[in-house]
C-alpha atoms as a PDB file:
ATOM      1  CA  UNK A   1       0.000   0.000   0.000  1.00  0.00           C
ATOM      2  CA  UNK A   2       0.964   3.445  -0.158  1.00  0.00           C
ATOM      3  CA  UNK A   3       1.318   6.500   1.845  1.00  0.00           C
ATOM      4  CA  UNK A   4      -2.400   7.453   1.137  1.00  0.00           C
ATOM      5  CA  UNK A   5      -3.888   3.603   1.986  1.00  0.00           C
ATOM      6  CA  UNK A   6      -2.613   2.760   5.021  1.00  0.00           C
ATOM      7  CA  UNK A   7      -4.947   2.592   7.500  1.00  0.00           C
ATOM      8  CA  UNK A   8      -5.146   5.195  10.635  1.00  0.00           C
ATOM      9  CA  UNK A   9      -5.536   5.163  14.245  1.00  0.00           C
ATOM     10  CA  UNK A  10      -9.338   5.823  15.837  1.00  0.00           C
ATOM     11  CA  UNK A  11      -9.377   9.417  16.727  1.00  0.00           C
ATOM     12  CA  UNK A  12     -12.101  12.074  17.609  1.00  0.00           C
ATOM     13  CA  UNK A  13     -12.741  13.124  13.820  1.00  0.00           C
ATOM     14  CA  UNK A  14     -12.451   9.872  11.851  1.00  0.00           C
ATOM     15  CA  UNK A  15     -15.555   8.515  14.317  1.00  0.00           C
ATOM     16  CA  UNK A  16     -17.349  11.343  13.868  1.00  0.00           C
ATOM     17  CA  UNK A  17     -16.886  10.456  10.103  1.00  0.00           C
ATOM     18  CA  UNK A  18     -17.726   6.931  10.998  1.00  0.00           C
ATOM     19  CA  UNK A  19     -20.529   7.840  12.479  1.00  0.00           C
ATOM     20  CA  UNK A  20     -22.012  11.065  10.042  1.00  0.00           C
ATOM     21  CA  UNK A  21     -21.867   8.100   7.087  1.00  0.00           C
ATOM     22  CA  UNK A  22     -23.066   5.361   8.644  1.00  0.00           C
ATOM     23  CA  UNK A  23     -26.590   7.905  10.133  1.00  0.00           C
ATOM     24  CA  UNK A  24     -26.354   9.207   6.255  1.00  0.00           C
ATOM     25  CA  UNK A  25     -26.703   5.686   4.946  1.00  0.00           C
ATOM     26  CA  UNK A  26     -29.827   4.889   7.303  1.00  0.00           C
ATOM     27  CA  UNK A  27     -31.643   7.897   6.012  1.00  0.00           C
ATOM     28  CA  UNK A  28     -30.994   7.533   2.826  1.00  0.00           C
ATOM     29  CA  UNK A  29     -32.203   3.786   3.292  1.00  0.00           C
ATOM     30  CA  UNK A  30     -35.046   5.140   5.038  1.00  0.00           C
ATOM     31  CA  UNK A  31     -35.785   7.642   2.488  1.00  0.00           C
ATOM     32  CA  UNK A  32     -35.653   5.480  -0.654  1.00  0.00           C
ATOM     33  CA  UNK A  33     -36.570   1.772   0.911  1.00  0.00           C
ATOM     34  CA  UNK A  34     -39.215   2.304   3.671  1.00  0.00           C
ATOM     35  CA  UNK A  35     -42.217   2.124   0.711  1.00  0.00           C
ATOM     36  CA  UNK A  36     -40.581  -0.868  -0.681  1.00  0.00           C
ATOM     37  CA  UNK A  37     -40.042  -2.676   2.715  1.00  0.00           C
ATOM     38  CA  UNK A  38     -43.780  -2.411   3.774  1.00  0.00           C
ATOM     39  CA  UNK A  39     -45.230  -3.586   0.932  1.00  0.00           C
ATOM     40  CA  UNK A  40     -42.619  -6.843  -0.150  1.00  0.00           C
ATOM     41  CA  UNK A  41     -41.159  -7.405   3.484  1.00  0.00           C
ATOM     42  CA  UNK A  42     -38.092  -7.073   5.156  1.00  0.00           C
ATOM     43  CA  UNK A  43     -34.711  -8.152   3.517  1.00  0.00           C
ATOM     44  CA  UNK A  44     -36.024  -6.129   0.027  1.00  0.00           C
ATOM     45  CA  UNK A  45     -35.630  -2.666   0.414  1.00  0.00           C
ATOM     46  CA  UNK A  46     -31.887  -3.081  -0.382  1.00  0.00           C
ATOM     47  CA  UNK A  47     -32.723  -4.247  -3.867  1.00  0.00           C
ATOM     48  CA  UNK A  48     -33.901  -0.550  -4.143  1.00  0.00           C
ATOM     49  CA  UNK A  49     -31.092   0.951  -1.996  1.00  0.00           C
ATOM     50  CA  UNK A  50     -28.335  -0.687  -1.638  1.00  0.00           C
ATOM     51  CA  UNK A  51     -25.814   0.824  -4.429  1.00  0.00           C
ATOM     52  CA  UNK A  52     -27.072   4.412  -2.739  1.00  0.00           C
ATOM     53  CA  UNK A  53     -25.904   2.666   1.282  1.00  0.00           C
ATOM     54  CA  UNK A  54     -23.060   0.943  -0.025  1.00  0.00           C
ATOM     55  CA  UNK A  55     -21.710   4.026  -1.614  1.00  0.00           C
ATOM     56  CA  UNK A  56     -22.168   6.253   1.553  1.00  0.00           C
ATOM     57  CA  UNK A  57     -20.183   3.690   3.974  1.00  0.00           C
ATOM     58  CA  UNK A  58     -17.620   3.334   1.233  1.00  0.00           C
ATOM     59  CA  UNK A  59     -17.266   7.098   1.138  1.00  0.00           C
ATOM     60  CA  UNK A  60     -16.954   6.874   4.915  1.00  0.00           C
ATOM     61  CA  UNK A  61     -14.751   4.424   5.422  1.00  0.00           C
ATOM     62  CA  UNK A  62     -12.240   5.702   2.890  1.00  0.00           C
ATOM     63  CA  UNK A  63     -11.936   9.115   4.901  1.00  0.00           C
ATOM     64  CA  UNK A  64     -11.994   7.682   8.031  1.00  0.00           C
ATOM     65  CA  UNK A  65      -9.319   5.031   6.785  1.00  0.00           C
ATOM     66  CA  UNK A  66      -9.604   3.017  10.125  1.00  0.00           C
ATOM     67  CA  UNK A  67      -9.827  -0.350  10.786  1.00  0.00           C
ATOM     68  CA  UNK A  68     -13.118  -1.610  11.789  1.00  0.00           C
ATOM     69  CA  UNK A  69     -15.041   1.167  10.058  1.00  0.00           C
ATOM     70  CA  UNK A  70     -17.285  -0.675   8.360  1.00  0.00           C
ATOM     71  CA  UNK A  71     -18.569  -2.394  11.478  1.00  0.00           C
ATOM     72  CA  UNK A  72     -18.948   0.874  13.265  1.00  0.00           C
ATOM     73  CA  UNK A  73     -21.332   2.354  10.734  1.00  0.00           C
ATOM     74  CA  UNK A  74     -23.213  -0.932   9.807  1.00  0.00           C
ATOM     75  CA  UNK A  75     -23.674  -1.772  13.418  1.00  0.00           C
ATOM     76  CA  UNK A  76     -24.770   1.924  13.784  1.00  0.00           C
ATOM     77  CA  UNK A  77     -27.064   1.604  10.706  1.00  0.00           C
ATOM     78  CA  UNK A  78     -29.384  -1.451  12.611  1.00  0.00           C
ATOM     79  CA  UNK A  79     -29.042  -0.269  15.722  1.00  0.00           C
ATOM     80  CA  UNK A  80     -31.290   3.286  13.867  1.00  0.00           C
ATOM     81  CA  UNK A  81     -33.269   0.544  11.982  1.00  0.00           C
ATOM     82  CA  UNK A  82     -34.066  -0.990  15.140  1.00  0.00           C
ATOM     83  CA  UNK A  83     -38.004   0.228  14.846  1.00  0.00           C
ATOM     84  CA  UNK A  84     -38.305   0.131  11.116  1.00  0.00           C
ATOM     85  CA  UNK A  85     -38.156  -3.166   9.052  1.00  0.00           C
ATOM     86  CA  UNK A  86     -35.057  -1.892   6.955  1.00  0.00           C
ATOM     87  CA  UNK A  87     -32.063  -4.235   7.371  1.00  0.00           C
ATOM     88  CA  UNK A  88     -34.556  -7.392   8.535  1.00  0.00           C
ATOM     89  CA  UNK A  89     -37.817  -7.689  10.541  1.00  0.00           C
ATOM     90  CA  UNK A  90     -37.954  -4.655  13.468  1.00  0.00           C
ATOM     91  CA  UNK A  91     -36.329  -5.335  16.490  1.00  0.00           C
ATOM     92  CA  UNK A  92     -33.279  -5.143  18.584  1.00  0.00           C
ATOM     93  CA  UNK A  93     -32.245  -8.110  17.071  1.00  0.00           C
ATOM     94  CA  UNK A  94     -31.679  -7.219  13.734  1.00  0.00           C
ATOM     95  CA  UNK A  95     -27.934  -5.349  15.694  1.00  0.00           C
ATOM     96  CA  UNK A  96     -26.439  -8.878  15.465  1.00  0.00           C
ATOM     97  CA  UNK A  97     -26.990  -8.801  11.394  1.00  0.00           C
ATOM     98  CA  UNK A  98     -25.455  -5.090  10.993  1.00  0.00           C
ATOM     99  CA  UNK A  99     -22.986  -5.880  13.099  1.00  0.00           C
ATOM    100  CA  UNK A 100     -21.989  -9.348  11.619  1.00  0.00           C
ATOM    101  CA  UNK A 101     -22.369  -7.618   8.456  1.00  0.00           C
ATOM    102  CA  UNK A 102     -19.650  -4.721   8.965  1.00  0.00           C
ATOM    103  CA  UNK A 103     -17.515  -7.526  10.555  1.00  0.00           C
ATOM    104  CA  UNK A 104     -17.156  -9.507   7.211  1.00  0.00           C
ATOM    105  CA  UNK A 105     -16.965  -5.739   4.975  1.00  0.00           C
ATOM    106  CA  UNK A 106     -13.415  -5.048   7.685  1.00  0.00           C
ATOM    107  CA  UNK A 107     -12.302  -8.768   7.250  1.00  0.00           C
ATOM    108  CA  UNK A 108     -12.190  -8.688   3.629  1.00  0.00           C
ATOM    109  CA  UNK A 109     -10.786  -5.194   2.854  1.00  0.00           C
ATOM    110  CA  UNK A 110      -8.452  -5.798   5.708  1.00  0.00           C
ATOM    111  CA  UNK A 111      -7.263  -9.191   4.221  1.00  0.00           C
ATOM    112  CA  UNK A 112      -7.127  -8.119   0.677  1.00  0.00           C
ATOM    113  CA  UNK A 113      -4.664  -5.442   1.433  1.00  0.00           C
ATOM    114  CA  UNK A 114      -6.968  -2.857   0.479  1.00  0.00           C
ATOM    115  CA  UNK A 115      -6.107  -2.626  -3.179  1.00  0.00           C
ATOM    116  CA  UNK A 116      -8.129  -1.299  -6.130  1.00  0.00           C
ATOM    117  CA  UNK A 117     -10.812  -4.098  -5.783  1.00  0.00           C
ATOM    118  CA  UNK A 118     -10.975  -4.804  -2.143  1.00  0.00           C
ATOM    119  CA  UNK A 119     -13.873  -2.715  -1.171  1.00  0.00           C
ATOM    120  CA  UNK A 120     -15.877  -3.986  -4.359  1.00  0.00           C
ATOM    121  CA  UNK A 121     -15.239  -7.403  -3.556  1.00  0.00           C
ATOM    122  CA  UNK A 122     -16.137  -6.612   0.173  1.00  0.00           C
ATOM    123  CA  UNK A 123     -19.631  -5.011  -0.261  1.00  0.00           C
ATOM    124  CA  UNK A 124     -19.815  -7.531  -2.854  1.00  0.00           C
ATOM    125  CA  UNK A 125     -19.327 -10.554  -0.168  1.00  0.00           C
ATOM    126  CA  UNK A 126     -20.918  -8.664   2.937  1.00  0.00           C
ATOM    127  CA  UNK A 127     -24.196  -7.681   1.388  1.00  0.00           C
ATOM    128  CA  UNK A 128     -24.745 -11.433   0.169  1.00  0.00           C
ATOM    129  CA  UNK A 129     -24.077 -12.591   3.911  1.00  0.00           C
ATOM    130  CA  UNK A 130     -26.481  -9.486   5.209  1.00  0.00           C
ATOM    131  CA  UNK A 131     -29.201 -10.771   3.106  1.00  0.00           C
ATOM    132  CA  UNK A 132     -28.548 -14.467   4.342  1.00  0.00           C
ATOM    133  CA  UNK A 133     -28.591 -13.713   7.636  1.00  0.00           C
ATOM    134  CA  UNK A 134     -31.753 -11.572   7.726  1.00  0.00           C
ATOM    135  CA  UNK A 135     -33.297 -14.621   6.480  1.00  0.00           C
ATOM    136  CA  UNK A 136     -32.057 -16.578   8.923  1.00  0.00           C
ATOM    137  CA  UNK A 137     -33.292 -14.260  11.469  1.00  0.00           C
ATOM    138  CA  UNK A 138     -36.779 -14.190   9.864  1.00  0.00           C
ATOM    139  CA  UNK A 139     -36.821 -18.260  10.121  1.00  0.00           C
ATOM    140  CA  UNK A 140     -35.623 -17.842  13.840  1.00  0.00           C
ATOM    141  CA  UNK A 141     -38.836 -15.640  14.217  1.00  0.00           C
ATOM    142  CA  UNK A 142     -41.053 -17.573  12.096  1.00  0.00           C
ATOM    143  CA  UNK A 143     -41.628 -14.454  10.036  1.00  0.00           C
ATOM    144  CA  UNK A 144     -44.684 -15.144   7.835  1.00  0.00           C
ATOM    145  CA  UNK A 145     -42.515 -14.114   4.656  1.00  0.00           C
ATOM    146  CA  UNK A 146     -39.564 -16.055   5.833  1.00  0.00           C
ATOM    147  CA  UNK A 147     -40.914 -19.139   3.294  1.00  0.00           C
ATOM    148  CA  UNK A 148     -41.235 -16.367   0.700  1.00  0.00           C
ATOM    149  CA  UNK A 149     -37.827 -14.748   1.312  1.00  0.00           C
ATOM    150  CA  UNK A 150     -36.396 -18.781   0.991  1.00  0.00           C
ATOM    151  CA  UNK A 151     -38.129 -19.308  -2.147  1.00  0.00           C
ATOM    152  CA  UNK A 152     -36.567 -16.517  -3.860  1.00  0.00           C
ATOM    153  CA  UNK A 153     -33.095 -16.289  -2.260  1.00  0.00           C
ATOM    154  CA  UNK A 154     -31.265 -18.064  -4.846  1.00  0.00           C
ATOM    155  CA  UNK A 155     -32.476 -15.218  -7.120  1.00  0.00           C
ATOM    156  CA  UNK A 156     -32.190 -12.313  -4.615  1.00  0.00           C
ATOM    157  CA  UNK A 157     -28.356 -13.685  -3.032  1.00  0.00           C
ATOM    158  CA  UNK A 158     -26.346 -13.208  -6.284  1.00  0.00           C
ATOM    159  CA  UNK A 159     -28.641  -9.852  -7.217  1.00  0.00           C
ATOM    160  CA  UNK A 160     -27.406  -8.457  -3.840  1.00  0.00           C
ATOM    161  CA  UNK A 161     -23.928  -9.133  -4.289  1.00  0.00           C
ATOM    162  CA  UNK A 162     -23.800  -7.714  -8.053  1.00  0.00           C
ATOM    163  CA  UNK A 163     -25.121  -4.313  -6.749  1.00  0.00           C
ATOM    164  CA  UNK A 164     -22.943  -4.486  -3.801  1.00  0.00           C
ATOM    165  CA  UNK A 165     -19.886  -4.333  -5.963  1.00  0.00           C
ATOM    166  CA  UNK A 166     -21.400  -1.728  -8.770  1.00  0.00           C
ATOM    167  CA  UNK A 167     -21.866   0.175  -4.970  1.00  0.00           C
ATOM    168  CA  UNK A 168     -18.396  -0.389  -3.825  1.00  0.00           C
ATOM    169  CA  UNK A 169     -16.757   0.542  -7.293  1.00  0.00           C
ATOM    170  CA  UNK A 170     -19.187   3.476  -7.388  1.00  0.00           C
ATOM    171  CA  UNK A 171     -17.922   4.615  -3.872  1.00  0.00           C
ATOM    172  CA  UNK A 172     -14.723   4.357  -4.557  1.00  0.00           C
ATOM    173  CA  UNK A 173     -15.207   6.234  -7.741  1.00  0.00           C
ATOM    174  CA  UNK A 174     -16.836   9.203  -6.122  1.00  0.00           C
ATOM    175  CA  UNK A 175     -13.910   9.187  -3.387  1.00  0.00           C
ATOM    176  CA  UNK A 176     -11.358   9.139  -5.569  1.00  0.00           C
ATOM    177  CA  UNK A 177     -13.335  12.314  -7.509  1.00  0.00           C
ATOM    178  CA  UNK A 178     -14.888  14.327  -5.160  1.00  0.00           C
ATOM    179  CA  UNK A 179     -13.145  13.414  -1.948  1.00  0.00           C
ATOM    180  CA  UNK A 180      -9.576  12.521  -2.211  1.00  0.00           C
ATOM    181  CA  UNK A 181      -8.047  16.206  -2.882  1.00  0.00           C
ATOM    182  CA  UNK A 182     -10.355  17.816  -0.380  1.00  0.00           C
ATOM    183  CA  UNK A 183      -8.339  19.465   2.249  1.00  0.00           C
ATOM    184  CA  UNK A 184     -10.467  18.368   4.923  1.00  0.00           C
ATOM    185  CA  UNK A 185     -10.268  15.072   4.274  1.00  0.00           C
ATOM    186  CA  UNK A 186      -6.635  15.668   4.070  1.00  0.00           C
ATOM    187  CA  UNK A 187      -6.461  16.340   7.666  1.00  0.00           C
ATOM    188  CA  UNK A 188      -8.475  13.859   8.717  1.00  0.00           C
ATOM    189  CA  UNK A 189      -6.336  11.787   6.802  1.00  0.00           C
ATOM    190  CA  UNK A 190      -3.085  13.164   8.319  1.00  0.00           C
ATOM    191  CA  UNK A 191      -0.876  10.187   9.698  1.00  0.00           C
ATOM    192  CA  UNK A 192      -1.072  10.293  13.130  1.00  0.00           C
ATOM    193  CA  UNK A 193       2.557  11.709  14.781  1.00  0.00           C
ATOM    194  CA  UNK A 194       4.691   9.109  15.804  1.00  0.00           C
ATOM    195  CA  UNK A 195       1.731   5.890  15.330  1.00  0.00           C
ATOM    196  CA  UNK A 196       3.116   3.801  13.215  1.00  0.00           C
ATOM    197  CA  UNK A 197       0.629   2.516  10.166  1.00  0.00           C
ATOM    198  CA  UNK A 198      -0.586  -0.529   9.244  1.00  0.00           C
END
């Protein structure tokens, strides 16, 4: 990696960027999924949304530049959706699926080096295991669309993790545009003095 993609240290501004993104990605799930979720069910809205979420927490995590980002905001994302049936059916429960969710986004970019394809690949992966697992969790709770959501997964599963990539690559795209050479993001950026980088 190179000067600009190592990752930094947790500090007082990158999780308040952690945290602005991952609030911005709720709403805008809220904004453009909550139709969508009350009339097919939970699990669907991100057919509608998720290139829109995906590019937000990309966004985010490439300022921020910290490991465990994505967990942060995803985690933050369900614990918001906690009344609303965005991100699986509503409930408190639905924390374990953000947060197992942001878990596999880290575990990928972290392991693939974070080159030009890692995030892709990542939202790619971690949107296919989101949508598994709020199925799972509507089975648990003997949802009544949980035989629905089964019957159509093998459809849905590969859909989820095509627009998860087009989100990533997206994201990356607008960082890379719009983000990179802003001087704010510059600072937040800054290596930290005398932390050595990883």
């Amino acid at each position: 990696m190179d000067k600009d993609t190592k990752y930094r240290r947790w500090n007082l501004r990158r999780t308040i960027v952690a945290l602005a993104f991952g609030a911005a990605a709720f709403a805008a799930a809220f904004a453009l999924g909550f139709i969508i979720t009350q009339t097919a069910g939970p699990g669907t809205s991100g057919l509608a949304t998720i290139i829109v979420t995906t590019v937000l927490v990309v966004v985010g995590a490439r300022i921020a530049l910290t490991k465990g980002v994505f967990t942060l905001m995803v985690t933050l994302f369900t614990i918001l959706a906690i009344p609303t049936n965005l991100f699986g059916p509503a409930g408190i429960h639905k924390v374990g699926v953000g947060f197992l969710t942001g878990v596999v986004y880290d575990l990928v970019w972290l392991a693939s080096g974070n080159r030009r394809f890692s995030i892709p690949i990542a939202a790619a992966i971690s949107t296919t295991v989101s949508i598994l697992a709020i199925w799972q969790l509507m089975v648990v709770l003997e949802h009544p669309r949980a035989e629905w959501m089964g019957s159509v997964l093998m459809f849905i599963a590969p859909l989820y993790a095509v627009l998860g990539f087009l989100g990533g690559w997206f994201g990356n795209w607008v960082f890379d545009n719009r983000f990179k050479n802003n001087e704010r993001v510059r600072q937040i950026q800054e290596p930290d003095t005398n932390a050595p980088q990883s």
